[in-house]
Protein backbone atom coordinates (compact mmCIF):
# COMPACT_ATOMS: atom_id res chain seq x y z
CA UNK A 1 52.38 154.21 112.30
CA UNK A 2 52.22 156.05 115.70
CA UNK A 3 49.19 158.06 116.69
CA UNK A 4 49.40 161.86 115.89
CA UNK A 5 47.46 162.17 119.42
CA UNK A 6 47.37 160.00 122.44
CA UNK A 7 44.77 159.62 124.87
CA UNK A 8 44.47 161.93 128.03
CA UNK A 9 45.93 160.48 131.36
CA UNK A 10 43.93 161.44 133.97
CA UNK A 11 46.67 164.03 135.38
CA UNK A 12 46.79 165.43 132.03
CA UNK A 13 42.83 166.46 132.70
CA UNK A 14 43.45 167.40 135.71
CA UNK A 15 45.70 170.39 134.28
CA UNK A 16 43.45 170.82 131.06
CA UNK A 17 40.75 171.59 133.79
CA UNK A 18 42.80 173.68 135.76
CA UNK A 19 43.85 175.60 133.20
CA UNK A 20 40.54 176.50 131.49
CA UNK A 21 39.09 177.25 134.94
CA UNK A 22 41.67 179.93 135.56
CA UNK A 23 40.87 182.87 133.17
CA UNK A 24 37.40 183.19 134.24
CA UNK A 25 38.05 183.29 137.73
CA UNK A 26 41.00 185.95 137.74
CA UNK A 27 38.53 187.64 135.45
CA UNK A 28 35.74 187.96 138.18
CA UNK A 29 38.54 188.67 140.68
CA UNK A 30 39.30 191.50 138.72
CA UNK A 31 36.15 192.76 138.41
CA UNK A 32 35.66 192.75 142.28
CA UNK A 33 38.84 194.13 142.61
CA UNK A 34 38.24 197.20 141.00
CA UNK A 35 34.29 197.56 141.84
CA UNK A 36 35.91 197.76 145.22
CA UNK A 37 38.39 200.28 144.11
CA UNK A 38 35.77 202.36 143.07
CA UNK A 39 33.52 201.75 145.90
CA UNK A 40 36.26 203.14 148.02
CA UNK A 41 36.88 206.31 146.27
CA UNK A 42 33.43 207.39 145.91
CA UNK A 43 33.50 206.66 149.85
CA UNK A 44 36.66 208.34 150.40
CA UNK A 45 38.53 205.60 152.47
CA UNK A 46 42.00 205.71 151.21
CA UNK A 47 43.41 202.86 153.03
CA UNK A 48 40.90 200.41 151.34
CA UNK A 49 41.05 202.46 147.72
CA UNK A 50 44.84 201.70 148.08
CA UNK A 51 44.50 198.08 148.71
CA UNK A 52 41.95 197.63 145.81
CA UNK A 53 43.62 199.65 143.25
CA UNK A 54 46.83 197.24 143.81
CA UNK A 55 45.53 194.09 143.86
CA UNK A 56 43.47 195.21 140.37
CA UNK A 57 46.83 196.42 138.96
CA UNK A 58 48.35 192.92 139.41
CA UNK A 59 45.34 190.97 138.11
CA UNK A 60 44.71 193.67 135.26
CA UNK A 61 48.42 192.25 134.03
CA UNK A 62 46.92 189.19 133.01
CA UNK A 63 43.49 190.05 132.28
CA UNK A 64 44.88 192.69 129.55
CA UNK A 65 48.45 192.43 129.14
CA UNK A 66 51.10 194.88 130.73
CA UNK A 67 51.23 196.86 127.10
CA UNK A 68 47.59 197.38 127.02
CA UNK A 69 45.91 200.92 127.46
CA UNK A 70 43.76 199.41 129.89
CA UNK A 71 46.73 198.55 131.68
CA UNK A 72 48.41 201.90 131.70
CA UNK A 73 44.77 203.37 133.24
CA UNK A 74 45.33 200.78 136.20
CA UNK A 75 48.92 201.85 137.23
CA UNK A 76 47.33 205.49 137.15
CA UNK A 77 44.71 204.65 139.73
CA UNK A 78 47.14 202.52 141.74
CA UNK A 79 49.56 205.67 141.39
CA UNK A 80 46.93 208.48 142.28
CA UNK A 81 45.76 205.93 145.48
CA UNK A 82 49.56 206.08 146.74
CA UNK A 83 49.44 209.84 146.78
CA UNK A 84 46.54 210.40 148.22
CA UNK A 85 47.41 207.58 151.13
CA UNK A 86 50.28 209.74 151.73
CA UNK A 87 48.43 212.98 151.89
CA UNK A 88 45.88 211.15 154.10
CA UNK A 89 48.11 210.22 156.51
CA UNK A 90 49.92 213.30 156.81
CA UNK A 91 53.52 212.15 156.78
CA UNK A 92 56.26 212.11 154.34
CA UNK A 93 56.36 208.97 152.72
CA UNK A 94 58.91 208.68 149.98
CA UNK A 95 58.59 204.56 149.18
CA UNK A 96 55.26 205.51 148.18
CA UNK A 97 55.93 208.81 146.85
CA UNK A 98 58.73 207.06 144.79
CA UNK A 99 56.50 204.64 143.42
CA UNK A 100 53.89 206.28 142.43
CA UNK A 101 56.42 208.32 140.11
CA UNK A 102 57.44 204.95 138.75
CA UNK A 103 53.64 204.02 137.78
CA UNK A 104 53.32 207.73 135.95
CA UNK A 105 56.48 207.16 134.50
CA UNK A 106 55.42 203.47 133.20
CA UNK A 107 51.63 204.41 132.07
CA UNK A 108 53.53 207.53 130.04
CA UNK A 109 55.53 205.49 128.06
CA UNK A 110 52.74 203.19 127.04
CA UNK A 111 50.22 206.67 126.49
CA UNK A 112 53.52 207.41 124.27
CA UNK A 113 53.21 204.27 122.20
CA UNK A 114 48.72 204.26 121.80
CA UNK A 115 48.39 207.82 121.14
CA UNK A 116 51.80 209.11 119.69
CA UNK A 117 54.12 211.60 121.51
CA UNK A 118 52.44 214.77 120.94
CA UNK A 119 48.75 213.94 121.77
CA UNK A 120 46.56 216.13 124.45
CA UNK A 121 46.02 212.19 126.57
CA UNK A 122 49.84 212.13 127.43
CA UNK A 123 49.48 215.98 129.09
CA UNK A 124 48.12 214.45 132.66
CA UNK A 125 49.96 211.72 132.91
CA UNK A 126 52.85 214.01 132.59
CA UNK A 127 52.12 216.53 135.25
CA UNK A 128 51.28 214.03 137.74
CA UNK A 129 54.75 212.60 136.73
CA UNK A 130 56.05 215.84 137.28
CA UNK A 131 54.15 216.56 140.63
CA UNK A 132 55.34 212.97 142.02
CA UNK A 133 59.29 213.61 141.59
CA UNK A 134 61.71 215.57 144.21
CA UNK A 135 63.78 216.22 141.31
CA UNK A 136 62.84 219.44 140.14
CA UNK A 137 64.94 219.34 137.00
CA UNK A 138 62.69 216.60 135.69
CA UNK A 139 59.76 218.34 136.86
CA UNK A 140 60.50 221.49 134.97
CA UNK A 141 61.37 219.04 131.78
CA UNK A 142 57.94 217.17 132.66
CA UNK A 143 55.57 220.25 132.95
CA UNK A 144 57.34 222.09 129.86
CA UNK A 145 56.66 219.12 127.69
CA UNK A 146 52.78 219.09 128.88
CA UNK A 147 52.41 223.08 128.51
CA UNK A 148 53.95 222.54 124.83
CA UNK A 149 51.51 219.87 124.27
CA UNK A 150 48.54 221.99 125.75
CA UNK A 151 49.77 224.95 123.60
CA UNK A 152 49.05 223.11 120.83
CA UNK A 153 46.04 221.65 121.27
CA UNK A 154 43.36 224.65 120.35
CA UNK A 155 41.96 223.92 123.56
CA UNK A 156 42.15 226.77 126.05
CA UNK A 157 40.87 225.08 128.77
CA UNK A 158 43.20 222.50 128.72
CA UNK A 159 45.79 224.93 128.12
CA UNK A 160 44.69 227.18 131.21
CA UNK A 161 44.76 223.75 133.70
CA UNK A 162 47.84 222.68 132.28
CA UNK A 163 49.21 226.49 133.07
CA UNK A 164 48.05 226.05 136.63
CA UNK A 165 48.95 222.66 137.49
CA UNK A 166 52.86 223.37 135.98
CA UNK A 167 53.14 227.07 138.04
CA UNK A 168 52.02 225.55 141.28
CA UNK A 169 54.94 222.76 140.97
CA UNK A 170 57.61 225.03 139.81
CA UNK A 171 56.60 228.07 142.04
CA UNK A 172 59.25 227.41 145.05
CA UNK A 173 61.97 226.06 142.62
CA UNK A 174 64.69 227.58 140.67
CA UNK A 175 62.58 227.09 137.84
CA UNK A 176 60.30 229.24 138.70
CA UNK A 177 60.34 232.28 135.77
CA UNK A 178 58.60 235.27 134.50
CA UNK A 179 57.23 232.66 131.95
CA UNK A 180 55.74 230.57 134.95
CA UNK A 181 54.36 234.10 135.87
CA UNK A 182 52.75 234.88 132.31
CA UNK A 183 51.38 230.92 132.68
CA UNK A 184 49.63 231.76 135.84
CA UNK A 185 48.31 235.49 134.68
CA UNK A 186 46.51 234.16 131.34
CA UNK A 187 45.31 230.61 133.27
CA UNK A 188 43.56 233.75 135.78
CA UNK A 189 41.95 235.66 132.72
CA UNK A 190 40.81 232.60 131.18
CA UNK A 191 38.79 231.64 134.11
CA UNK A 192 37.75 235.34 134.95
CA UNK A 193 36.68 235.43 131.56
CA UNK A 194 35.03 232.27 130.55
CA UNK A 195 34.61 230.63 134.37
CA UNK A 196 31.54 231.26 136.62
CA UNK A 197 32.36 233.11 140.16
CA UNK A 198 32.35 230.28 142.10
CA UNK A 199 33.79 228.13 139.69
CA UNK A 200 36.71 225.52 142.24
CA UNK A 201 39.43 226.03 139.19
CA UNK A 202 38.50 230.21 139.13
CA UNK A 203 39.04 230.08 142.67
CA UNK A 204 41.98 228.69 142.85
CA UNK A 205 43.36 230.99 139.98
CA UNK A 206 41.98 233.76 142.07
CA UNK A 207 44.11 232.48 145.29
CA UNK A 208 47.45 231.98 143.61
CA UNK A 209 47.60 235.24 141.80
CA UNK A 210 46.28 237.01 145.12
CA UNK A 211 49.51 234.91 146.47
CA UNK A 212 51.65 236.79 143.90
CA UNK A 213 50.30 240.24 144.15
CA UNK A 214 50.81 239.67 147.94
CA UNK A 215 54.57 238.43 147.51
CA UNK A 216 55.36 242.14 145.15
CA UNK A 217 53.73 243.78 147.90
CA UNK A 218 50.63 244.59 145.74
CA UNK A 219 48.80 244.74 148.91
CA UNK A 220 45.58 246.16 147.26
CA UNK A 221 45.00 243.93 144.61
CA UNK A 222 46.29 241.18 146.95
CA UNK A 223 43.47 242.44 149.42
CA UNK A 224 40.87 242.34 146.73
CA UNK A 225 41.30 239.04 145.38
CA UNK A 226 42.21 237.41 149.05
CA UNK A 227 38.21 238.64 150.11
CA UNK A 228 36.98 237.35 146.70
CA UNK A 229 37.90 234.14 147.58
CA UNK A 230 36.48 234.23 150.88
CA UNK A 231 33.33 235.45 149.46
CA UNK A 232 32.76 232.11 147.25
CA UNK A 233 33.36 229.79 150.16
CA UNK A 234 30.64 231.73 152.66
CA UNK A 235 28.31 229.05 151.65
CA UNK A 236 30.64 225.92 151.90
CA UNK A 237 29.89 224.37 156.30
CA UNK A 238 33.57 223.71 156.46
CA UNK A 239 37.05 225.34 156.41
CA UNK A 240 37.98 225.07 152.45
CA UNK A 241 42.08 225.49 152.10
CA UNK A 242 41.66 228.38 149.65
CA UNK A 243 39.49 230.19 152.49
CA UNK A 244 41.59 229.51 155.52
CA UNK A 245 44.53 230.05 152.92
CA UNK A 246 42.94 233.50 152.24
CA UNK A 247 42.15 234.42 155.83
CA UNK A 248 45.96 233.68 156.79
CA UNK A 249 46.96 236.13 154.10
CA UNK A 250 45.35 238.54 155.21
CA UNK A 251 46.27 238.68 158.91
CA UNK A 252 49.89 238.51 157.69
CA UNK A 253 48.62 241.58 155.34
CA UNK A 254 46.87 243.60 157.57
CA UNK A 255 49.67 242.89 160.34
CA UNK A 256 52.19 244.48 157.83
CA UNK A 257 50.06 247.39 157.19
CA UNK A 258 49.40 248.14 161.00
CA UNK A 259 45.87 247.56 160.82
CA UNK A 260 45.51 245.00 163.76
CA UNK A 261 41.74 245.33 164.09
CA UNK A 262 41.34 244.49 160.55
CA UNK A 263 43.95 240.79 161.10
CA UNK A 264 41.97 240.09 164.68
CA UNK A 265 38.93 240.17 162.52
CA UNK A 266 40.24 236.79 160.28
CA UNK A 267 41.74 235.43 163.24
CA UNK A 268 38.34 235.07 164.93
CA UNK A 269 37.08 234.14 161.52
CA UNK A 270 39.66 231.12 161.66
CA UNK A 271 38.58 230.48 165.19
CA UNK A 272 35.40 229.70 164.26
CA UNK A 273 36.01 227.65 160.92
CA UNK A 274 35.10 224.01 161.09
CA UNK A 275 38.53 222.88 161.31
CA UNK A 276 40.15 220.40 158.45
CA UNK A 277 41.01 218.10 161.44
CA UNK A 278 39.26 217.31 164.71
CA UNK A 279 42.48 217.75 167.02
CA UNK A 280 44.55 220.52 164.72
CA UNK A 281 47.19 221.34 166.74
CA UNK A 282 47.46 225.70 166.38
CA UNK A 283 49.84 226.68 163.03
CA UNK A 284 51.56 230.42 163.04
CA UNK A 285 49.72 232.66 160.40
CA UNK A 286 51.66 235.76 161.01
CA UNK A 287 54.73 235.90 163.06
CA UNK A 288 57.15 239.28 162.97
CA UNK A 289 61.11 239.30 164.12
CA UNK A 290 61.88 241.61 167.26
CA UNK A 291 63.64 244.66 166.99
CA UNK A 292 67.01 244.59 167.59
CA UNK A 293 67.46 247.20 171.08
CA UNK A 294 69.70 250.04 169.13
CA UNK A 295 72.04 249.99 172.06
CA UNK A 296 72.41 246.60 172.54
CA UNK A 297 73.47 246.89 168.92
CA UNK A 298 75.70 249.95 169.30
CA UNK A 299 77.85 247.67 171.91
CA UNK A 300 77.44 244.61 170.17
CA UNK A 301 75.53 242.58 172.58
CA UNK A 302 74.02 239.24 171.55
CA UNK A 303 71.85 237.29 173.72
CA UNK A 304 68.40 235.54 174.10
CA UNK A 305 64.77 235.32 175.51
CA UNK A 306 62.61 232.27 176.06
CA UNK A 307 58.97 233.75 176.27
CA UNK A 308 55.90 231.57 177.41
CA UNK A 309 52.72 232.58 175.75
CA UNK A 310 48.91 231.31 175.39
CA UNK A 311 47.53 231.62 172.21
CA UNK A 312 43.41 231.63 172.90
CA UNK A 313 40.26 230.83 170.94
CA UNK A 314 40.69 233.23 168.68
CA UNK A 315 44.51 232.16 167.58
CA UNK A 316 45.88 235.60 169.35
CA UNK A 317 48.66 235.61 171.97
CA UNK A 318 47.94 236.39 175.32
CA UNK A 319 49.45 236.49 178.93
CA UNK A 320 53.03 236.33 177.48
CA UNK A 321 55.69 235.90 180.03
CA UNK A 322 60.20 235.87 179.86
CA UNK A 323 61.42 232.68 181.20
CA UNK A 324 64.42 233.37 180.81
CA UNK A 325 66.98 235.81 178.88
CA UNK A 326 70.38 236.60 178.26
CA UNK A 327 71.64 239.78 177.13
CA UNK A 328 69.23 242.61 178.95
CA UNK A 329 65.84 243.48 179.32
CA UNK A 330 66.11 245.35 176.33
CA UNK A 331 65.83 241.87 174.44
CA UNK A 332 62.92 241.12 176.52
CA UNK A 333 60.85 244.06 175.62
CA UNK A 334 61.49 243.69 172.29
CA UNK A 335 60.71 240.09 172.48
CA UNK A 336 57.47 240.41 174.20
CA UNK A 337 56.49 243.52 171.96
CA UNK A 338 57.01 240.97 168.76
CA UNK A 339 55.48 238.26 170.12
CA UNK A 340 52.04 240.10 171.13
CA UNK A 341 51.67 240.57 167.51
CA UNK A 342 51.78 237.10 166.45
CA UNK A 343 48.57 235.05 164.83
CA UNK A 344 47.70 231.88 164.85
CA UNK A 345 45.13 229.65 163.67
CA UNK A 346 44.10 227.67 167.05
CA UNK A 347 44.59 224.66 168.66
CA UNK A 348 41.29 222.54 167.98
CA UNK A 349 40.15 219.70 170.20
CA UNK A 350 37.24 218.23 169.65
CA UNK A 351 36.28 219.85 166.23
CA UNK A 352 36.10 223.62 168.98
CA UNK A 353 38.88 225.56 169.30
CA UNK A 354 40.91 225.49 172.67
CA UNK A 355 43.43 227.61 174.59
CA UNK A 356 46.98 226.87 174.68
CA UNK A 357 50.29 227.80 175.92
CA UNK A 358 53.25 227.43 174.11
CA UNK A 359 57.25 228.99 174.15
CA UNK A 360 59.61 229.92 172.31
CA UNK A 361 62.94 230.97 171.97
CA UNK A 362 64.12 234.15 170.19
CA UNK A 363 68.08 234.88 169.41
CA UNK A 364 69.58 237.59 168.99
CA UNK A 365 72.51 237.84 167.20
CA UNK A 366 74.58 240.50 165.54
């Protein structure tokens, strides 16, 4: 009678061996792995937070399985690391950008299958789905299904993020409705309400509706909540995007209302920020189109002007100068009239803000 088991060849240990030795050491690979990834976010380095939050992702296939919860919670790190690479870097990078929708997408669907369709854990994963995709169609579908979710929850925090999170992505799309409106108002008095002043999410409730009484040309209430703003970040030692933000807004306000004094003020204000970058090159805060000359108009004249300008310390424009025109030196006056009005936040160099000259080129057309 044959033997039900036959004695080991030595090859055949060899792979026993090899075989029990493996789990435990892509086990402690994972471990480093994601200590590392962690390491690197509390140190903000994005490059190495990337890196780590991959190579945990692959191992965290075998260590847990790619249906696993734990699973899921790894392609959402590796996701939110690809985003903020991108944002890091500044540029436009839709492999990653692509991806990272992709990992939302995937760690949804197995959210969907733990916790049922209609539970409060699936409402993040679903905005950051939505917030990763250029298609705004499934964005709108995306943040609808979390605000339903949130609605339903009992939990007006929750709901009052959620509200925030889907108006900001749907605010410059053609989904953007007087429901996305209501959203943003009762996020606002849910913070006002239940929020201390200086509370980040307040704040940035505060900014976006100060963005929409600005955009009806509520200019007081705009004014009010701009300076509110600005009044929580006085303590902060650097330029927080909801302040500069704020300061912006209001040169572009106080421009509009013909109160230059008031918009030189926040210029100098933005002069002296600590800047978000080291070498910021200068961005336009408030720029206003020429006049058309009436006569010019009356005999239908079109033309151009190429004006030189330095915009100083301060982000005003000084010592402009025509380069060159076509069309009359009625489209030069009105150019260089326009132009003097202009604001910018300054060129930085350095971490101090720097003089600079710059042109441009202004067309009139009929």
């Amino acid at each position: 009678m044959p033997a039900l088991f036959t004695a080991p060849t030595s090859s055949m240990l060899l792979l026993t061996l090899a075989l029990s030795l493996a789990a435990p050491v892509q086990a402690a690979d994972f471990m480093q792995e994601y200590k590392a990834y962690k390491a690197a976010i509390e140190k903000d380095d994005t490059k190495a937070a990337l890196s780590h939050a991959r190579n945990a992702y692959q191992l965290g296939a075998t260590k847990y399985g790619t249906n696993s919860l734990n699973y899921a919670n790894l392609g959402i790190n590796l996701a939110d690391a690809l985003i903020s690479a991108r944002q890091a870097k500044g540029t436009r990078n839709a492999k990653k950008h692509k991806e990272a929708h992709a990992l939302y997408l995937s760690s949804l669907s197995i959210y969907e299958k733990e916790y049922g369709t209609k539970a409060a854990e699936l409402i993040s994963p679903l905005l950051s789905a939505a917030d990763s995709t250029k298609d705004d169609k499934k964005a709108n579908e995306l943040s609808l299904r979390a605000l339903k979710i949130a609605e339903a929850s009992n939990d007006p925090l929750m709901l009052a993020q959620t509200q925030i999170q889907a108006f900001v992505r749907l605010v410059n799309t053609k989904f953007y409705t007087t429901k996305m409106i209501s959203h943003l108002r009762d996020a606002y008095e849910y913070y006002v309400k239940h929020s201390p002043a200086d509370s980040i999410e307040r704040l940035e409730a505060t900014f976006l509706m100060a963005n929409l009484h600005a955009g009806n040309k509520h200019q007081d209430e705009a004014e009010e909540l701009f300076l509110e703003v600005i009044k929580q970040f006085k303590s902060l030692n650097y330029s927080h995007p909801y302040a500069l933000g704020s300061h912006a807004r209001l040169v572009s306000l106080y421009q509009e209302l013909g109160e230059a004094d008031k918009a030189t003020e926040h210029c100098v204000v933005i002069g002296q920020m600590r800047p978000w970058s080291d070498s910021q090159q200068q961005i336009p805060l408030y720029r206003s189109e020429p006049h058309y000359p009436t006569l010019s108009g009356i005999r239908g004249v079109e033309g151009y002007t190429i004006i030189d300008f330095a915009v100083n310390e301060q982000g005003m424009v000084v010592d402009p100068k025509v380069l060159s025109s076509k069309g009359g030196k009625g489209f030069e006056t009105a150019s260089l009239n326009a132009v003097t009005n202009w604001r910018y936040a300054p060129k930085f160099e350095n971490g101090k803000p720097v003089t600079t000259r710059t042109k441009v080129q202004m067309n009139f057309k009929m």
